[in-house]
PDB file of N, CA and C in Angstrom:
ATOM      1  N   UNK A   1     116.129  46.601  82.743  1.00  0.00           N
ATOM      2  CA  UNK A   1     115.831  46.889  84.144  1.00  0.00           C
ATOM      3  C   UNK A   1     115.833  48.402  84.407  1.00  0.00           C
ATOM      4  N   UNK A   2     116.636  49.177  84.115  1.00  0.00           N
ATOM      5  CA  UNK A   2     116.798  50.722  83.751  1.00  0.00           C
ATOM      6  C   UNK A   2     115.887  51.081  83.178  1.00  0.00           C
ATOM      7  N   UNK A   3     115.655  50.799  82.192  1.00  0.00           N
ATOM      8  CA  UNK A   3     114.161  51.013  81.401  1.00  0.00           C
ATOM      9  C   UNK A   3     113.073  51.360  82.448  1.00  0.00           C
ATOM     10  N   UNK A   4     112.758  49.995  82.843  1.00  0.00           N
ATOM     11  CA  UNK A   4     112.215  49.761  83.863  1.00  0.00           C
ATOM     12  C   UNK A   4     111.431  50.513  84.874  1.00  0.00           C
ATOM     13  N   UNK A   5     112.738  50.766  85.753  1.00  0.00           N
ATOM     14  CA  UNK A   5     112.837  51.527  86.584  1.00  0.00           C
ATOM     15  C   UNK A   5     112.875  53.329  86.179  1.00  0.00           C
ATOM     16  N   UNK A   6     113.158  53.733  85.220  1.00  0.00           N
ATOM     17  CA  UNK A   6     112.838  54.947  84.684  1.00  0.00           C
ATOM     18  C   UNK A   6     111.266  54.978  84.176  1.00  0.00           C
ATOM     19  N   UNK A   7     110.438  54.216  84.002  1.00  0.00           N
ATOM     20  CA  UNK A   7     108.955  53.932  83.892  1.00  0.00           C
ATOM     21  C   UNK A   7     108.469  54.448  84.886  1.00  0.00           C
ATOM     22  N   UNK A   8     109.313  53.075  85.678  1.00  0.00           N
ATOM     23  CA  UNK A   8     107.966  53.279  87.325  1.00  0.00           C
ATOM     24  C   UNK A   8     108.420  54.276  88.539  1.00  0.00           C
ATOM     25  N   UNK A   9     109.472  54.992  87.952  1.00  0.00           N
ATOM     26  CA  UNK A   9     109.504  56.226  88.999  1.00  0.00           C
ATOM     27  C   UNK A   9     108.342  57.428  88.551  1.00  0.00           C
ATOM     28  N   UNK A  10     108.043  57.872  87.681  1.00  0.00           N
ATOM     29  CA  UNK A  10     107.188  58.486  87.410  1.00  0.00           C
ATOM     30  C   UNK A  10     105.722  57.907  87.845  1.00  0.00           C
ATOM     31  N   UNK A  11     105.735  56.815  87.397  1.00  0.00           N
ATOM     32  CA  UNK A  11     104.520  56.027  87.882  1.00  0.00           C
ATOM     33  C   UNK A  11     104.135  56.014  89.624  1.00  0.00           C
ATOM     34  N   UNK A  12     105.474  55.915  90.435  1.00  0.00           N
ATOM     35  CA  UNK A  12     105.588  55.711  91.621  1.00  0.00           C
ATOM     36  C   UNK A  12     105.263  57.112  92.331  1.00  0.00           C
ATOM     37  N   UNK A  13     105.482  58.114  91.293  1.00  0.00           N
ATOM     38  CA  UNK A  13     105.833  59.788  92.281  1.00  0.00           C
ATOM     39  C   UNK A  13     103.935  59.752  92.541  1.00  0.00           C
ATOM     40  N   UNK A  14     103.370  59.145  90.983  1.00  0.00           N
ATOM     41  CA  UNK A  14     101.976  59.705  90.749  1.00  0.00           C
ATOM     42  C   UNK A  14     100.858  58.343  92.071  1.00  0.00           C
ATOM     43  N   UNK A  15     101.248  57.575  92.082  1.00  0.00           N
ATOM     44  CA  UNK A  15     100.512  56.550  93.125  1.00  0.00           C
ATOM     45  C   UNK A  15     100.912  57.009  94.780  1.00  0.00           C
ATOM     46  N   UNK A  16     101.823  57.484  95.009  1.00  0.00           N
ATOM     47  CA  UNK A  16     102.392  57.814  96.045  1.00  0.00           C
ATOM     48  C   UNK A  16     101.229  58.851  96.392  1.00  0.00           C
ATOM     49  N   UNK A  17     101.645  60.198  95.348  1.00  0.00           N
ATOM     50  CA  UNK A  17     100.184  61.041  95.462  1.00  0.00           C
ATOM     51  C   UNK A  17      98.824  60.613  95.492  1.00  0.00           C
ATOM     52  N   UNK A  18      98.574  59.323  94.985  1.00  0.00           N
ATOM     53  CA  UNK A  18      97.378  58.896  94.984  1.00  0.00           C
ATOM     54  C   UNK A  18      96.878  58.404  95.830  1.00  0.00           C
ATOM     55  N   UNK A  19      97.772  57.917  96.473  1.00  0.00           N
ATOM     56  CA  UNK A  19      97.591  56.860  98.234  1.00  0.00           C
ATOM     57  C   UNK A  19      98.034  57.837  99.413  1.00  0.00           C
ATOM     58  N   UNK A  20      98.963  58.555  99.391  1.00  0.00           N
ATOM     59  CA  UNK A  20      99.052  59.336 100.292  1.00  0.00           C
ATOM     60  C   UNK A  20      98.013  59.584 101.408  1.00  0.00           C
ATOM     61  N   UNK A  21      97.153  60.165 100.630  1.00  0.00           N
ATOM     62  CA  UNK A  21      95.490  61.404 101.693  1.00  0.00           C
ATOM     63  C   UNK A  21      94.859  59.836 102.057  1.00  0.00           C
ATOM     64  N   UNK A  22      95.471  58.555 101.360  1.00  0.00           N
ATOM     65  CA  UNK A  22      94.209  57.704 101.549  1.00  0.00           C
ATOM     66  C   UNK A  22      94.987  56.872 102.963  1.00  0.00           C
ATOM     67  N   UNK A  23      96.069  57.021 103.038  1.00  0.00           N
ATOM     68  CA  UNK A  23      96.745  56.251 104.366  1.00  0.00           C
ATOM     69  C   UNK A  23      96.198  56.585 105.614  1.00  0.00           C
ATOM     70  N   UNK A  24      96.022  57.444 106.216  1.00  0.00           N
ATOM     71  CA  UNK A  24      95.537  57.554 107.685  1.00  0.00           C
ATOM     72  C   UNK A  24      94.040  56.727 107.121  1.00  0.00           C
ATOM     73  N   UNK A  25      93.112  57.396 105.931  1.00  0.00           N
ATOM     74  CA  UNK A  25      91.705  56.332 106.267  1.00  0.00           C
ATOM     75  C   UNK A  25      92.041  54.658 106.178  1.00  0.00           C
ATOM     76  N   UNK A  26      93.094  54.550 105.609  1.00  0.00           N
ATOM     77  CA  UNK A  26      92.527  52.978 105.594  1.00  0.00           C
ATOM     78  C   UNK A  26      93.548  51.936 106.784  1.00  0.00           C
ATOM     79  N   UNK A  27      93.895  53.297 107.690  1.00  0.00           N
ATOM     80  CA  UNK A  27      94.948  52.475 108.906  1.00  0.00           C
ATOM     81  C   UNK A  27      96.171  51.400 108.318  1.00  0.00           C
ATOM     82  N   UNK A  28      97.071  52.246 107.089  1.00  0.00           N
ATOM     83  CA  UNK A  28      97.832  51.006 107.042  1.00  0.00           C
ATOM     84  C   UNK A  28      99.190  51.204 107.992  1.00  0.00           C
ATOM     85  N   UNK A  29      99.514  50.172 108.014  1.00  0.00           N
ATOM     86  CA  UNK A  29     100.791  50.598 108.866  1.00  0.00           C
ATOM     87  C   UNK A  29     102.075  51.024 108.270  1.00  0.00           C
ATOM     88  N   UNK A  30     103.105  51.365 108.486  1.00  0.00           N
ATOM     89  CA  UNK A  30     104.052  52.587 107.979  1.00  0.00           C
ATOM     90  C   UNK A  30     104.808  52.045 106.954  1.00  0.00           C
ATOM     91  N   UNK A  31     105.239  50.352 107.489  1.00  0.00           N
ATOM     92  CA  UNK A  31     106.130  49.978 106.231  1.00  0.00           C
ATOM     93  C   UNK A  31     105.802  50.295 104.922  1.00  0.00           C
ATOM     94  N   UNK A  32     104.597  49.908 104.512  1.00  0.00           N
ATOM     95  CA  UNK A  32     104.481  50.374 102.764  1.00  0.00           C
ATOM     96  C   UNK A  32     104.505  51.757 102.597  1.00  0.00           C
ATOM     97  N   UNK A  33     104.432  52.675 103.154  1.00  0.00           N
ATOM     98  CA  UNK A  33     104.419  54.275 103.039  1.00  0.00           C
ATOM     99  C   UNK A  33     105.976  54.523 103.281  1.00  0.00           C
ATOM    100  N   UNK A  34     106.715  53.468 103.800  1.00  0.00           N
ATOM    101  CA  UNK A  34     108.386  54.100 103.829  1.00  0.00           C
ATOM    102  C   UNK A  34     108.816  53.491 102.119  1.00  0.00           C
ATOM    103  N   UNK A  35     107.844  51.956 102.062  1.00  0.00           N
ATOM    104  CA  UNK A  35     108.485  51.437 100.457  1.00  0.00           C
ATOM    105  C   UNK A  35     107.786  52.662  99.411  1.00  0.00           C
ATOM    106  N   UNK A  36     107.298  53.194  99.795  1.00  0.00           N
ATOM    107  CA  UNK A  36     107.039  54.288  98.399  1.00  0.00           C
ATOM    108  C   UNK A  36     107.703  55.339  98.289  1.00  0.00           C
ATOM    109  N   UNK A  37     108.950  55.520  99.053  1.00  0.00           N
ATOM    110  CA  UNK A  37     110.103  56.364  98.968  1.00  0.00           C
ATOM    111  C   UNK A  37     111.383  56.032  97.978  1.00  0.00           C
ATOM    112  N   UNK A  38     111.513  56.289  97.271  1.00  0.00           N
ATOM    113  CA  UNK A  38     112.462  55.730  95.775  1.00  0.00           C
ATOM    114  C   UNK A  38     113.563  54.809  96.190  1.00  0.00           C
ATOM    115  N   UNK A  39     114.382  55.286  97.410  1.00  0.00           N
ATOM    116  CA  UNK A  39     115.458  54.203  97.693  1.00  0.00           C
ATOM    117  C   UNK A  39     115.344  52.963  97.570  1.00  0.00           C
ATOM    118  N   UNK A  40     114.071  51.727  98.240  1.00  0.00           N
ATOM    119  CA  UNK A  40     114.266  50.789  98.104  1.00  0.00           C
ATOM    120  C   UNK A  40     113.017  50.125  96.986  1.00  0.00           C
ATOM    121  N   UNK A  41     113.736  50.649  95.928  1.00  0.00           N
ATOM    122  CA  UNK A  41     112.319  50.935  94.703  1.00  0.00           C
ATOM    123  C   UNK A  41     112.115  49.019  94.493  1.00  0.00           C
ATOM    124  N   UNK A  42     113.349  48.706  94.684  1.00  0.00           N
ATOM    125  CA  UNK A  42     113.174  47.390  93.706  1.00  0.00           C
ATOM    126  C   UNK A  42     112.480  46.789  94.737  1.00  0.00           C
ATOM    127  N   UNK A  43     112.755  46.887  96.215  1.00  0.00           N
ATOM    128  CA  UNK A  43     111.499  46.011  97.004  1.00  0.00           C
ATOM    129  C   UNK A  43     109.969  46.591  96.538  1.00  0.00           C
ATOM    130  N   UNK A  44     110.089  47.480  95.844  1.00  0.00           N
ATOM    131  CA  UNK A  44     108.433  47.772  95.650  1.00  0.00           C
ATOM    132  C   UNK A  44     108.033  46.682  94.372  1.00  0.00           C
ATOM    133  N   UNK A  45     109.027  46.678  93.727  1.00  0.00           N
ATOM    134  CA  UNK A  45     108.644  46.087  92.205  1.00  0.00           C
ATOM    135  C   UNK A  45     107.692  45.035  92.124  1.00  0.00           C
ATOM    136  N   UNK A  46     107.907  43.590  93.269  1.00  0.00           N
ATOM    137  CA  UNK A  46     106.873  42.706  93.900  1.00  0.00           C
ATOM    138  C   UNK A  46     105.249  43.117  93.957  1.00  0.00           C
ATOM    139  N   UNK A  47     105.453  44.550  94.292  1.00  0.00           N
ATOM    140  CA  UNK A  47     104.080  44.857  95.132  1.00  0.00           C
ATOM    141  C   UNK A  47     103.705  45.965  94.046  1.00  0.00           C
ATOM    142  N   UNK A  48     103.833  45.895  92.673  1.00  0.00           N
ATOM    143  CA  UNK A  48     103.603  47.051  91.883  1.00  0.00           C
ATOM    144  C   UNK A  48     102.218  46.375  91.219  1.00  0.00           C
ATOM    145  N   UNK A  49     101.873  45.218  91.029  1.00  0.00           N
ATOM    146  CA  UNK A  49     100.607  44.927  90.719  1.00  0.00           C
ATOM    147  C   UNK A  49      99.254  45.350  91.874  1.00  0.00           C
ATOM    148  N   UNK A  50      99.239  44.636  93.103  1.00  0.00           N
ATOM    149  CA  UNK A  50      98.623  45.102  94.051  1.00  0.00           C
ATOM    150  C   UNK A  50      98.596  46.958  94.177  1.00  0.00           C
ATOM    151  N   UNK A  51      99.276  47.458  94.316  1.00  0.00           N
ATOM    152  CA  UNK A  51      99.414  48.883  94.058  1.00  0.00           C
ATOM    153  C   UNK A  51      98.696  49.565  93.196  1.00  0.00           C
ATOM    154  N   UNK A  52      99.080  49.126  91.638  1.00  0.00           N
ATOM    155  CA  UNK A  52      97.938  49.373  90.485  1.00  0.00           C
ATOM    156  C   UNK A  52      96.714  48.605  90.741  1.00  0.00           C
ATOM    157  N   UNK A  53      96.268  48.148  91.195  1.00  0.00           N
ATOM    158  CA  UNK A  53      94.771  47.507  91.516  1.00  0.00           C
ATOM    159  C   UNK A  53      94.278  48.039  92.048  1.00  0.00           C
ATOM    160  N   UNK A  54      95.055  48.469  93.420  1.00  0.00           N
ATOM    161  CA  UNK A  54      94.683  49.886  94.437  1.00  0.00           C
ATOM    162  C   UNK A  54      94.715  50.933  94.098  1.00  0.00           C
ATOM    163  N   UNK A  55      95.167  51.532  93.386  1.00  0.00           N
ATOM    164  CA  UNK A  55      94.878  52.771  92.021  1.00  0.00           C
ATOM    165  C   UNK A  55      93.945  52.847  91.570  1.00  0.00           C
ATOM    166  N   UNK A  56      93.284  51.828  90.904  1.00  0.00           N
ATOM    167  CA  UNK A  56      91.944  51.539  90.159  1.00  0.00           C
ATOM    168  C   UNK A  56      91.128  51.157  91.191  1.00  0.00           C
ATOM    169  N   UNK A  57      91.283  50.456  91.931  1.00  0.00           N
ATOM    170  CA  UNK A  57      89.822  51.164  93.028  1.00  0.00           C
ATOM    171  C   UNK A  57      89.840  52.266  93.526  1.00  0.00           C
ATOM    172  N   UNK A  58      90.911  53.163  93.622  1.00  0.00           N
ATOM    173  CA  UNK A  58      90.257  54.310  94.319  1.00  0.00           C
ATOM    174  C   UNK A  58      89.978  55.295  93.122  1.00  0.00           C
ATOM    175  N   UNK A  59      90.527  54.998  92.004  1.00  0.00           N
ATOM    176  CA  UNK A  59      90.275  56.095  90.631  1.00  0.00           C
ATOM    177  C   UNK A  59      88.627  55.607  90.216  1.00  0.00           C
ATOM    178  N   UNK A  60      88.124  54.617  90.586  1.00  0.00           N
ATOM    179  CA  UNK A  60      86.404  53.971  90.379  1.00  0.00           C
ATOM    180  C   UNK A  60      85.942  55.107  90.468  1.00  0.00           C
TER     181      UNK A  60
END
């Protein structure tokens, strides 16, 4: 789980940057932009597939 989680913080700093500029265009609302703040990492863990999908469409 440490493992883990030492993975997807790096992973998380770089999607965060990636979605960031894209939040005001695509009107999301605030909760997922507070879950991409490291504290409540493990509620992100659920939503780390959807996330990488959304990565790869906007990296298209």
């Amino acid at each position: 789980m440490l493992l883990l989680l030492r993975f997807l913080l790096p992973l998380l700093k770089f999607l965060k940057l990636l979605l960031l500029p894209k939040l005001p265009l695509r009107r999301l609302p605030m909760p997922p932009l507070l879950l991409l703040k490291p504290p409540p990492m493990l509620l992100l863990l659920p939503l780390m597939p959807p996330l990488l999908l959304h990565s790869k469409h906007f990296l298209q």
